[in-house]
PDB file of N, CA and C in Angstrom:
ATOM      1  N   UNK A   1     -21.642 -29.278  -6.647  1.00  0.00           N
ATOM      2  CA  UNK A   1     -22.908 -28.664  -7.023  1.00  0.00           C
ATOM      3  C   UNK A   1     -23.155 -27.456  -6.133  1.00  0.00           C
ATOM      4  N   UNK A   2     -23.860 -26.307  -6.863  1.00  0.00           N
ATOM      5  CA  UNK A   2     -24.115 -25.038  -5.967  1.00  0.00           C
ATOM      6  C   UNK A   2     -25.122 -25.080  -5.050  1.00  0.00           C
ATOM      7  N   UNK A   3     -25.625 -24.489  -4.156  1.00  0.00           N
ATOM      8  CA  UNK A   3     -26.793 -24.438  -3.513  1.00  0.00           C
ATOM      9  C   UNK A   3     -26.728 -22.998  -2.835  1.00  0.00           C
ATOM     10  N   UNK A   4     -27.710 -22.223  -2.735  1.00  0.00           N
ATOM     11  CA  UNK A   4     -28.208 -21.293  -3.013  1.00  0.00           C
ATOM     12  C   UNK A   4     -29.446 -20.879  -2.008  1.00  0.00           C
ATOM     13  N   UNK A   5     -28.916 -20.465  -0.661  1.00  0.00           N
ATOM     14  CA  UNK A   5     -29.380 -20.182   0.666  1.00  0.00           C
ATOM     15  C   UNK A   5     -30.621 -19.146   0.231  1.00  0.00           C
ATOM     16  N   UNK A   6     -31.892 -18.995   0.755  1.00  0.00           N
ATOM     17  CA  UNK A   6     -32.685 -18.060   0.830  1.00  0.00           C
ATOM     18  C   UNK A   6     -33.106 -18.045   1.869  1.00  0.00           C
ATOM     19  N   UNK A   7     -32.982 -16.397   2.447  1.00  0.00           N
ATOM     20  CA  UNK A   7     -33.293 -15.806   3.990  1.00  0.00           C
ATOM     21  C   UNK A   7     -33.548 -14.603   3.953  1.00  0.00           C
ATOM     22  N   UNK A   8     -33.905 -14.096   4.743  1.00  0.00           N
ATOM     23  CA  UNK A   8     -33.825 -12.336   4.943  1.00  0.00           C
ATOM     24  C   UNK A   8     -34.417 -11.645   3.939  1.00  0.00           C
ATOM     25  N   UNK A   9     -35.822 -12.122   4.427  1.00  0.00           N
ATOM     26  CA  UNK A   9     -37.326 -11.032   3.264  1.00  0.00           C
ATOM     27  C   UNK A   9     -37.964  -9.874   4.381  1.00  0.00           C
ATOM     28  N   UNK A  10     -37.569  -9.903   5.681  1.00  0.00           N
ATOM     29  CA  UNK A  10     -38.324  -9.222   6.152  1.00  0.00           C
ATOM     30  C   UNK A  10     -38.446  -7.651   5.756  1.00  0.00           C
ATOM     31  N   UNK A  11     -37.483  -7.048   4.881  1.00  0.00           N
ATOM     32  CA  UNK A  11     -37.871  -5.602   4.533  1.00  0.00           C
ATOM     33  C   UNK A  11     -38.789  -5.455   3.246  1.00  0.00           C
ATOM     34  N   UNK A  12     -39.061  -6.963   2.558  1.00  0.00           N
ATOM     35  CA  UNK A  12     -40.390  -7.292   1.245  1.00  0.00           C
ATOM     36  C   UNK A  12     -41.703  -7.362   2.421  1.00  0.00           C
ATOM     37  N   UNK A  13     -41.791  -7.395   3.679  1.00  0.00           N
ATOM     38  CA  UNK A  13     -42.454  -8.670   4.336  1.00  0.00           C
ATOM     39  C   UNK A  13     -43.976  -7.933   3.424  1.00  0.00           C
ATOM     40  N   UNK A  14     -44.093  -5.959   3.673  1.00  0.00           N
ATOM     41  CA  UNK A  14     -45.502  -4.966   3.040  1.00  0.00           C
ATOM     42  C   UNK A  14     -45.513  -4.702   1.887  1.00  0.00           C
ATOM     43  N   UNK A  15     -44.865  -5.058   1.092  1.00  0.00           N
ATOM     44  CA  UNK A  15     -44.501  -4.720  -0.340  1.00  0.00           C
ATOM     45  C   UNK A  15     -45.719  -4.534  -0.943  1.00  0.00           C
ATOM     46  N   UNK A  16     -46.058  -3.821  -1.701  1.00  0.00           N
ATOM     47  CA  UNK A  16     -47.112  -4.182  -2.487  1.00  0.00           C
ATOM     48  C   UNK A  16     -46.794  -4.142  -3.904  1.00  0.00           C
ATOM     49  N   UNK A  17     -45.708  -3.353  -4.353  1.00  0.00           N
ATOM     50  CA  UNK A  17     -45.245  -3.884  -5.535  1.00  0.00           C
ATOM     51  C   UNK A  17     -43.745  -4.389  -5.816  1.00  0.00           C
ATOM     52  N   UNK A  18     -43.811  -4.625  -6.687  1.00  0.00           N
ATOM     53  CA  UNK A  18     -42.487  -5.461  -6.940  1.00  0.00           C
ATOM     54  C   UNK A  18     -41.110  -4.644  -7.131  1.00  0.00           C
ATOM     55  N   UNK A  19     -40.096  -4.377  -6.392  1.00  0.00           N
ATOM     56  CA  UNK A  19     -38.975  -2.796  -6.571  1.00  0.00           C
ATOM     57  C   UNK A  19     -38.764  -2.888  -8.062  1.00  0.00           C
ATOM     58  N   UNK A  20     -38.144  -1.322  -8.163  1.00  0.00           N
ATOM     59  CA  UNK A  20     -37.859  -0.550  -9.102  1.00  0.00           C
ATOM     60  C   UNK A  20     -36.462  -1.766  -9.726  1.00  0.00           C
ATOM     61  N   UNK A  21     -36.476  -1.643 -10.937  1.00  0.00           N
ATOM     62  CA  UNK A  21     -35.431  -2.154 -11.642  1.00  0.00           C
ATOM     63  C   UNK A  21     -35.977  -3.431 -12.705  1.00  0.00           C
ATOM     64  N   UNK A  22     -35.112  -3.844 -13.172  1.00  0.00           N
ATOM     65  CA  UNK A  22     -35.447  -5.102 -14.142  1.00  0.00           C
ATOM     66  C   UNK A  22     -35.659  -6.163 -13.850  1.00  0.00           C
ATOM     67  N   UNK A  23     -36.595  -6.576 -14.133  1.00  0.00           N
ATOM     68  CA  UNK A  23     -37.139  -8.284 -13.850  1.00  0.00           C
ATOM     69  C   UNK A  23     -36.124  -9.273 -14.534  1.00  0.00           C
ATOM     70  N   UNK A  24     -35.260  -9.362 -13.221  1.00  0.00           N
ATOM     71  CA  UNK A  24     -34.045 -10.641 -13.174  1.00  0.00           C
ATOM     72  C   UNK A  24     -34.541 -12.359 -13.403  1.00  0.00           C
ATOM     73  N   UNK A  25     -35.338 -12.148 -12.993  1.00  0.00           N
ATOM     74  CA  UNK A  25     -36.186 -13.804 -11.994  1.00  0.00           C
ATOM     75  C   UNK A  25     -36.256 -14.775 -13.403  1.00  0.00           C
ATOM     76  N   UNK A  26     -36.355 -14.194 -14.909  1.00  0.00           N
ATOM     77  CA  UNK A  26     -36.080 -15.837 -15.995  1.00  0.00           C
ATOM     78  C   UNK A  26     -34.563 -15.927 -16.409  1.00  0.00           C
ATOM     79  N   UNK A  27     -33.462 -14.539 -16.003  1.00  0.00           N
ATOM     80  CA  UNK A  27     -32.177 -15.035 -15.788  1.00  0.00           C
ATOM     81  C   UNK A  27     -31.921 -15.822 -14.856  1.00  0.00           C
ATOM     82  N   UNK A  28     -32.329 -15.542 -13.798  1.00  0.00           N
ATOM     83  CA  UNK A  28     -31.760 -16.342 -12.463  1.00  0.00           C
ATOM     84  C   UNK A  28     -32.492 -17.738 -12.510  1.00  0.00           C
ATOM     85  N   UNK A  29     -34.005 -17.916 -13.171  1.00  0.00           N
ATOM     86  CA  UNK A  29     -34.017 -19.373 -13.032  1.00  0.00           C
ATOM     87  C   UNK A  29     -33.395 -20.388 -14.533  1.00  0.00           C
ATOM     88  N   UNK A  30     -33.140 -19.408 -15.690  1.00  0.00           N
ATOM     89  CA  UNK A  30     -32.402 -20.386 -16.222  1.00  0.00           C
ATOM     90  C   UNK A  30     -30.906 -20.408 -15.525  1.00  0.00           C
ATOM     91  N   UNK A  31     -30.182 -19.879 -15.238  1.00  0.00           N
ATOM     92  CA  UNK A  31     -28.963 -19.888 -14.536  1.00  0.00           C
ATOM     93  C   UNK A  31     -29.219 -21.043 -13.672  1.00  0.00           C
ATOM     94  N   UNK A  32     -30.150 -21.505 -12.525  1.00  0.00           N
ATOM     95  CA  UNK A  32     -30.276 -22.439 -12.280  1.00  0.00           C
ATOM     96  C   UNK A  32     -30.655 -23.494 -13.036  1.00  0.00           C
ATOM     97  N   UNK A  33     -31.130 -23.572 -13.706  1.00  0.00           N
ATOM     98  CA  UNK A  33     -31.571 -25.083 -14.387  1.00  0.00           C
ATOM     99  C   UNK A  33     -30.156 -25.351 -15.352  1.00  0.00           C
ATOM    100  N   UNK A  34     -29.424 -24.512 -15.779  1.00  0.00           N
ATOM    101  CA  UNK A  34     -28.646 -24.744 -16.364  1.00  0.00           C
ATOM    102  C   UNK A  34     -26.981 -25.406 -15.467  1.00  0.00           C
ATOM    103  N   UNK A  35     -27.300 -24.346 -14.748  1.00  0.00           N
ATOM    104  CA  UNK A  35     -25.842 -25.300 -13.908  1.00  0.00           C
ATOM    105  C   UNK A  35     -26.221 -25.997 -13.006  1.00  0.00           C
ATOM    106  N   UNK A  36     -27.706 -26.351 -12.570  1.00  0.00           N
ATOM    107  CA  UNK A  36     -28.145 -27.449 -11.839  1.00  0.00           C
ATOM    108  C   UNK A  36     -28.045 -26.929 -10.790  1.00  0.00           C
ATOM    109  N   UNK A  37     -28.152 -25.616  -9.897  1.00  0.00           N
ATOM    110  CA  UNK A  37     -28.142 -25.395  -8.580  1.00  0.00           C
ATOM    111  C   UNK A  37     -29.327 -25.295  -7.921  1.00  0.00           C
ATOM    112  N   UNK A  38     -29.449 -25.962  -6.730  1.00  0.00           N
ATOM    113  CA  UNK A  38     -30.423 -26.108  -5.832  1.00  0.00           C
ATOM    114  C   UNK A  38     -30.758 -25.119  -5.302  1.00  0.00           C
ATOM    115  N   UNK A  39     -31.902 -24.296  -4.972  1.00  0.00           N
ATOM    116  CA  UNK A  39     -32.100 -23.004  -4.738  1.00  0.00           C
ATOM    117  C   UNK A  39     -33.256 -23.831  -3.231  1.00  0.00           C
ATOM    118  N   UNK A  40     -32.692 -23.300  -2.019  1.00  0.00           N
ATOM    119  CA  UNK A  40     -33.782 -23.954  -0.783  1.00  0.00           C
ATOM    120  C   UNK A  40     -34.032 -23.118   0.172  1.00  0.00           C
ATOM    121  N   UNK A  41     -35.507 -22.209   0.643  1.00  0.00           N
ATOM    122  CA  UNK A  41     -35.452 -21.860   1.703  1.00  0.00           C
ATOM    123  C   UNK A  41     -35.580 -21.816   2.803  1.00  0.00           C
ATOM    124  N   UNK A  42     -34.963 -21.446   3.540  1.00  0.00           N
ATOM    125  CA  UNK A  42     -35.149 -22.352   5.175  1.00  0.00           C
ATOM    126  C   UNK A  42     -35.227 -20.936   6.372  1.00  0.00           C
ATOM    127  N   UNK A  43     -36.177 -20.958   7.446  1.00  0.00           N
ATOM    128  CA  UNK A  43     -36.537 -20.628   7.965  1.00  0.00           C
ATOM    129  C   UNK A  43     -35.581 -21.078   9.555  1.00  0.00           C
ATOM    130  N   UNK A  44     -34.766 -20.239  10.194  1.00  0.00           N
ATOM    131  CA  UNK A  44     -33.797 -20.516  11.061  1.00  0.00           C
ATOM    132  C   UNK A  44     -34.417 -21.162  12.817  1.00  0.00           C
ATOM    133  N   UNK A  45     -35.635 -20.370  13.324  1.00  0.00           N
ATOM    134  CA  UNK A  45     -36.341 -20.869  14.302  1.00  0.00           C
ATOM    135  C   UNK A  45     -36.778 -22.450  13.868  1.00  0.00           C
ATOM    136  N   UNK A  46     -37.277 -22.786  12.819  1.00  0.00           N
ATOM    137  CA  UNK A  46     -38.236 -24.013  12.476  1.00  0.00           C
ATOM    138  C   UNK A  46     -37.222 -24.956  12.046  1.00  0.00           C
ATOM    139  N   UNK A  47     -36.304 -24.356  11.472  1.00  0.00           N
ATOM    140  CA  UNK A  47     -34.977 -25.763  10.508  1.00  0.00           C
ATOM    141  C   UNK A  47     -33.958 -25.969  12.025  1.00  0.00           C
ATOM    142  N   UNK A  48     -33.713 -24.955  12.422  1.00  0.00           N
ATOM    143  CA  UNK A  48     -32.399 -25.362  13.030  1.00  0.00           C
ATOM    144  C   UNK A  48     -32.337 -24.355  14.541  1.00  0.00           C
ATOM    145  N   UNK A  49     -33.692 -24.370  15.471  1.00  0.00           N
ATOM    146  CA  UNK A  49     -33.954 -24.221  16.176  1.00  0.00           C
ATOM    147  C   UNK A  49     -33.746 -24.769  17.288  1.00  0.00           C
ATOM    148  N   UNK A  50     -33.082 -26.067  17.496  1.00  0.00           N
ATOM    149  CA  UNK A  50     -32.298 -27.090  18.341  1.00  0.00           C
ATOM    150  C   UNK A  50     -30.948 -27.170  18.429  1.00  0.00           C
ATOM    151  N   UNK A  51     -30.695 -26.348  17.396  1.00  0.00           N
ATOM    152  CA  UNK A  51     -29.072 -25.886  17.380  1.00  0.00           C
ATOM    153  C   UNK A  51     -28.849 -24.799  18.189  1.00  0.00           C
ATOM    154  N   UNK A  52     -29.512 -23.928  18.514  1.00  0.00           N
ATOM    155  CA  UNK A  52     -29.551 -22.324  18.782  1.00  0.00           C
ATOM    156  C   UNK A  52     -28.067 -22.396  19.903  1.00  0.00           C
ATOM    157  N   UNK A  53     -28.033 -23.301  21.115  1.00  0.00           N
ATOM    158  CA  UNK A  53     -27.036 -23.105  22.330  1.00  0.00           C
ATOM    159  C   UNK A  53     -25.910 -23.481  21.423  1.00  0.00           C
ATOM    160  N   UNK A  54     -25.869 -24.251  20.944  1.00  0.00           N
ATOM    161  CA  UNK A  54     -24.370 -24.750  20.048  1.00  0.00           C
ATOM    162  C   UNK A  54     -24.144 -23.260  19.132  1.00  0.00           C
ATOM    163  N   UNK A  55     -24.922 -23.094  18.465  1.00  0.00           N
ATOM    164  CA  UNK A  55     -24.712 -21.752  17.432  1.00  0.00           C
ATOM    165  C   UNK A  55     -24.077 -20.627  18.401  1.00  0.00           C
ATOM    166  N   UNK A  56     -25.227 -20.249  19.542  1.00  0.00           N
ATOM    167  CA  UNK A  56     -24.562 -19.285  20.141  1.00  0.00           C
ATOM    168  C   UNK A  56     -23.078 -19.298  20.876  1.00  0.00           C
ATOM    169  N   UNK A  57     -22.681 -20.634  21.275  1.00  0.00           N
ATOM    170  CA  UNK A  57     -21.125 -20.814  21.950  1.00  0.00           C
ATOM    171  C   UNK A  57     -20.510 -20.672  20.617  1.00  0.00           C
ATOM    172  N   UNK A  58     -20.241 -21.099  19.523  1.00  0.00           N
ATOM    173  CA  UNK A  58     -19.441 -20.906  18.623  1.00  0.00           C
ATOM    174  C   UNK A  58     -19.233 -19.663  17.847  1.00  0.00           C
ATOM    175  N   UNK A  59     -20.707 -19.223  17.837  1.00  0.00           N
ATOM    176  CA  UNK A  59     -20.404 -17.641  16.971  1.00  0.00           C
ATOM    177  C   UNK A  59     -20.157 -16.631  18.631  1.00  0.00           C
ATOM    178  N   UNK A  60     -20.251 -16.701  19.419  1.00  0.00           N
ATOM    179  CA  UNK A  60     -19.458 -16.082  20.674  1.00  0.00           C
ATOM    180  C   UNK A  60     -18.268 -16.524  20.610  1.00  0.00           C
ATOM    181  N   UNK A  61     -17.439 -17.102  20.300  1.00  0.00           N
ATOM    182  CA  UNK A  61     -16.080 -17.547  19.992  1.00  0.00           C
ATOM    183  C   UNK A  61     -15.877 -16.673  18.815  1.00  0.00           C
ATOM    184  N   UNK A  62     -16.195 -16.879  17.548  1.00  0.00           N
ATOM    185  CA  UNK A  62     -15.840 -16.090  16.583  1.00  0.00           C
ATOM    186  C   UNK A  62     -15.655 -14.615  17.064  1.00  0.00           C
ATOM    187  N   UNK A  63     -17.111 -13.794  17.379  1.00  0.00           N
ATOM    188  CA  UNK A  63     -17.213 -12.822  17.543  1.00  0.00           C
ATOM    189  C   UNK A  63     -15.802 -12.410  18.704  1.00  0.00           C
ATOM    190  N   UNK A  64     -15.612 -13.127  19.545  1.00  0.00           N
ATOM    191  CA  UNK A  64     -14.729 -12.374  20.597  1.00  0.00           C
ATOM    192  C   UNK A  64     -13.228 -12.694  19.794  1.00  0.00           C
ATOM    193  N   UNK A  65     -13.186 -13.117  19.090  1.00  0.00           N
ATOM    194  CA  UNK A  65     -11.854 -13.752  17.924  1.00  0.00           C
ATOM    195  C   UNK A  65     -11.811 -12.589  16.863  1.00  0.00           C
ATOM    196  N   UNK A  66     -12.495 -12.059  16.536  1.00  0.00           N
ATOM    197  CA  UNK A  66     -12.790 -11.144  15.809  1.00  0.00           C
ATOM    198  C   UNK A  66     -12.738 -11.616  14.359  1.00  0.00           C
ATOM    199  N   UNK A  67     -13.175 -12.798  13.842  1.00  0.00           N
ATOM    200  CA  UNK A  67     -13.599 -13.446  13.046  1.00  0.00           C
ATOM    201  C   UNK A  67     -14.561 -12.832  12.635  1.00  0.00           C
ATOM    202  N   UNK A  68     -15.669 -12.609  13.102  1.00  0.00           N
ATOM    203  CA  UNK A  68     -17.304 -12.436  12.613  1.00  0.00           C
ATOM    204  C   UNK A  68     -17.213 -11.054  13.315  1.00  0.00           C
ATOM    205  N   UNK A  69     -17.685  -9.726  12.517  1.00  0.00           N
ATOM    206  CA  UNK A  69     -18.059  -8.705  12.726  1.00  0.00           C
ATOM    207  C   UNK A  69     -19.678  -8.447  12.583  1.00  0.00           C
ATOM    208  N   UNK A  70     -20.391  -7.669  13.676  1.00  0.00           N
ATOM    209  CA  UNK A  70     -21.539  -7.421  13.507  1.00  0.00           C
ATOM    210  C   UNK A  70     -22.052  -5.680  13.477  1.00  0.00           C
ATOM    211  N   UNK A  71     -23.481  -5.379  12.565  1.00  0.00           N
ATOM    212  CA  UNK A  71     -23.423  -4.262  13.092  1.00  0.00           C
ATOM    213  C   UNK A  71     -25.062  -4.096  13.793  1.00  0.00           C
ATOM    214  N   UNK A  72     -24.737  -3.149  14.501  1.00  0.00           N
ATOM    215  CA  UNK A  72     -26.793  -3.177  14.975  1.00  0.00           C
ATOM    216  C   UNK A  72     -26.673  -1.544  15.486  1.00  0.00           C
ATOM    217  N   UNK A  73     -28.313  -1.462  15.212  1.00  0.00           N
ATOM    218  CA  UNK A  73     -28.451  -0.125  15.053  1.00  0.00           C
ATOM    219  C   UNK A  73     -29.074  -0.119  16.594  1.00  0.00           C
ATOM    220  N   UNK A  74     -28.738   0.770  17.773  1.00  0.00           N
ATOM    221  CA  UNK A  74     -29.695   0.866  18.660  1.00  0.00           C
ATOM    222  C   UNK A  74     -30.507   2.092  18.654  1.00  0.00           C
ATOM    223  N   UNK A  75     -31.919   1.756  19.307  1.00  0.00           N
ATOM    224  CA  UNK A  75     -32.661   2.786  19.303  1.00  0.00           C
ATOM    225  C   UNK A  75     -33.022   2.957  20.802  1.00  0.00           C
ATOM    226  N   UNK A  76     -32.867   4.163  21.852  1.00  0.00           N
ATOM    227  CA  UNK A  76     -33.311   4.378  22.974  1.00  0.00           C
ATOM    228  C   UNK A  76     -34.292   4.763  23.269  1.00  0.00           C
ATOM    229  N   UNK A  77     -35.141   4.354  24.201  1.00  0.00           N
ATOM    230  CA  UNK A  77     -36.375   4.359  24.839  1.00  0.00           C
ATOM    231  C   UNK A  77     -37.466   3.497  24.104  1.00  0.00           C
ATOM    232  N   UNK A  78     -38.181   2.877  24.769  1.00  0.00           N
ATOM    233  CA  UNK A  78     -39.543   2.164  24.172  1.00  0.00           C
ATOM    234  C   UNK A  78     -40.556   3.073  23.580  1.00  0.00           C
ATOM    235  N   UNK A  79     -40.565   4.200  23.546  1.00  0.00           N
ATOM    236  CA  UNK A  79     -41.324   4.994  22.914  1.00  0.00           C
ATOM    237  C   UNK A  79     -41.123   5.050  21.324  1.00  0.00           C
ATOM    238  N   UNK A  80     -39.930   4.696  21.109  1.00  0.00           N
ATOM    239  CA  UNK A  80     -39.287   4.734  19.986  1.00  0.00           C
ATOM    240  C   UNK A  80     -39.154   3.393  19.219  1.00  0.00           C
ATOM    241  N   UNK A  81     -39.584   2.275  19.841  1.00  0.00           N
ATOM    242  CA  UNK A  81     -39.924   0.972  19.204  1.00  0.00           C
ATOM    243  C   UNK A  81     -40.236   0.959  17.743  1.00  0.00           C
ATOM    244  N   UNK A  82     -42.035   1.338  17.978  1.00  0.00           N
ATOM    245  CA  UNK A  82     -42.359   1.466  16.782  1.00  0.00           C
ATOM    246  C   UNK A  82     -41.937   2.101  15.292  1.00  0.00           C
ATOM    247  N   UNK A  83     -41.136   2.946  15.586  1.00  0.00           N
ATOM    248  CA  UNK A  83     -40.714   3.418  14.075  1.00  0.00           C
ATOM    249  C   UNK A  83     -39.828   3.015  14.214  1.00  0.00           C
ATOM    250  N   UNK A  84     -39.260   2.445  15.217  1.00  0.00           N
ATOM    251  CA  UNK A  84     -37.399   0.999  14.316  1.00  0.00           C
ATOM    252  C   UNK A  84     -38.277   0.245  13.938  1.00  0.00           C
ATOM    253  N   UNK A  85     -39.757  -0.348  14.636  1.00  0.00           N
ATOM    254  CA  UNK A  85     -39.950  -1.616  13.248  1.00  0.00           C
ATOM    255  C   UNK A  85     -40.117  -1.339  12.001  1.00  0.00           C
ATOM    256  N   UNK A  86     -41.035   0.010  12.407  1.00  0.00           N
ATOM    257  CA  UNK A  86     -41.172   0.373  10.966  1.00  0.00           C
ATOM    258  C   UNK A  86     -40.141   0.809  10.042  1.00  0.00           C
ATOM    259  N   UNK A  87     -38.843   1.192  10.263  1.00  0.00           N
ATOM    260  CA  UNK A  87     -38.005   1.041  10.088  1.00  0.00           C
ATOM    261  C   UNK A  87     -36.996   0.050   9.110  1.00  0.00           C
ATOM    262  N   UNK A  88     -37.278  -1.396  10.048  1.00  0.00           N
ATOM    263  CA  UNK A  88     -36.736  -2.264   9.854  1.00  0.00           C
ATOM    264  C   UNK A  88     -37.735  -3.111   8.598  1.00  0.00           C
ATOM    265  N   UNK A  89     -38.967  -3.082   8.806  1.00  0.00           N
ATOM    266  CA  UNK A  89     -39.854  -3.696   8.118  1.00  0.00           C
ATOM    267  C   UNK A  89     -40.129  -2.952   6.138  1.00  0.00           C
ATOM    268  N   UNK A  90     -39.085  -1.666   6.663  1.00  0.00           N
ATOM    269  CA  UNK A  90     -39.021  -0.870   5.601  1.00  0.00           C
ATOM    270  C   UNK A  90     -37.384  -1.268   4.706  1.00  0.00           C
ATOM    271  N   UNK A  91     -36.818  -1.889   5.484  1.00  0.00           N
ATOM    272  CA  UNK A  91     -35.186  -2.001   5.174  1.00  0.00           C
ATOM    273  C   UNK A  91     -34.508  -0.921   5.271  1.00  0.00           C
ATOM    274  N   UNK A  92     -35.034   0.106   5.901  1.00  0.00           N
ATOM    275  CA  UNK A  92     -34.003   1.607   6.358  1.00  0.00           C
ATOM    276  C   UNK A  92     -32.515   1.195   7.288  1.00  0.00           C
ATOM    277  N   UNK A  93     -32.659   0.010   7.606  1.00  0.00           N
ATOM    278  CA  UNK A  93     -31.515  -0.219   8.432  1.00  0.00           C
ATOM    279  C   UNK A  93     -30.474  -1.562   7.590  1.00  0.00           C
ATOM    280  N   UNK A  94     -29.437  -1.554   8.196  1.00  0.00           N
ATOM    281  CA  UNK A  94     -28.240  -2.727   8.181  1.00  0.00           C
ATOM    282  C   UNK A  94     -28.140  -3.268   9.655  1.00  0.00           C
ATOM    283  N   UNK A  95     -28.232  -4.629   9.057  1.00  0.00           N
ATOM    284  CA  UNK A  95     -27.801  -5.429  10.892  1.00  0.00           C
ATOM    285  C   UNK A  95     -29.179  -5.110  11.695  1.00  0.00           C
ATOM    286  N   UNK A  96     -29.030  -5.948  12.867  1.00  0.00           N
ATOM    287  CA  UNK A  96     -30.033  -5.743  13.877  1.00  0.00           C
ATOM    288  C   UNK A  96     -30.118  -4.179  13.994  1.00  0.00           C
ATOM    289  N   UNK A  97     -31.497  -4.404  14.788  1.00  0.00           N
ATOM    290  CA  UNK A  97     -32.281  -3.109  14.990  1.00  0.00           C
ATOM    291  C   UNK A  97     -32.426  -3.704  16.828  1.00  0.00           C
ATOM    292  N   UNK A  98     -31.633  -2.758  17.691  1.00  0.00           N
ATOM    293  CA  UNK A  98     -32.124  -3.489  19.077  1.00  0.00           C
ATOM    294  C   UNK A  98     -32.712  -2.116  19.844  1.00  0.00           C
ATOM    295  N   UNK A  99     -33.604  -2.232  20.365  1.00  0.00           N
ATOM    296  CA  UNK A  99     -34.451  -1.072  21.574  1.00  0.00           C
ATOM    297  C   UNK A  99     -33.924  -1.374  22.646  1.00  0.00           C
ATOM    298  N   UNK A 100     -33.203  -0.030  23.466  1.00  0.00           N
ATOM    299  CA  UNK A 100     -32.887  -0.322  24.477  1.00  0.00           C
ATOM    300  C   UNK A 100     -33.529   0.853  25.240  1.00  0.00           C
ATOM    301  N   UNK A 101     -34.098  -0.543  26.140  1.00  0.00           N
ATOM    302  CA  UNK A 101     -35.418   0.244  26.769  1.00  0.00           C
ATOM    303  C   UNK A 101     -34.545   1.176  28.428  1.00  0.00           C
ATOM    304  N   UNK A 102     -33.962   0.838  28.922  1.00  0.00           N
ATOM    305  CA  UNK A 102     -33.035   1.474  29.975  1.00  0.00           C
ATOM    306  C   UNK A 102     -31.689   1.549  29.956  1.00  0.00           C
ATOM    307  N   UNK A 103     -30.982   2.461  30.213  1.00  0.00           N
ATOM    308  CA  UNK A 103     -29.653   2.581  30.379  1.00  0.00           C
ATOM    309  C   UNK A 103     -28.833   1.557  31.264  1.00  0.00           C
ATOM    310  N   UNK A 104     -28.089   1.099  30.575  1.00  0.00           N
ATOM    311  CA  UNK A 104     -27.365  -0.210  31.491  1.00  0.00           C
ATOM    312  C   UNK A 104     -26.983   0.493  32.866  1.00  0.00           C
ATOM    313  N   UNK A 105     -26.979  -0.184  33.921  1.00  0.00           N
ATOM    314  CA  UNK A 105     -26.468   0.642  35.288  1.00  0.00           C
ATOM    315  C   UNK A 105     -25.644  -0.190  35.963  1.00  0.00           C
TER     316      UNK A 105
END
């Protein structure tokens, strides 16, 4: 049986209308009722927030394995915070968005 992860709304989080394109949403729920897939969303701090040290030793294994590739956008200086969230809250970006507030030394 399928199941059918839902995550990663934060660039809908201000939406006020619904994006440009065709209203998918009575394909996609007969597609589910028809092949019976479980559609569940889960929230990663609240579901599986006791996992976090295990998660991080294993995907630090991947990552240095070069299994799992990541990308993140940095932005320098804290002055510049605010428009990566806004940014991010806009979906202008891929991958993390990290502020780096000082130059590593």
């Amino acid at each position: 049986s399928a199941r059918v992860p839902v995550c990663g709304l934060v660039s809908g989080y201000n939406a006020t209308a619904l994006p440009d394109g065709p209203d998918r949403l009575p394909l996609l729920m007969a597609t589910l009722l028809k092949k019976r897939i479980r559609m569940q969303g889960f929230i990663i701090g609240q579901d599986y927030g006791h996992r976090i040290a295990e998660f991080q030793q294993e995907m630090g294994r991947w990552v240095q394995a070069g299994k799992i590739k990541y990308r993140e956008q940095v932005v320098d200086g804290l002055e510049n915070a605010p428009q990566a969230l806004i940014g991010l809250l806009k979906g202008e970006n891929f991958g993390k968005v990290v502020v780096r507030v000082s130059p590593n030394e």
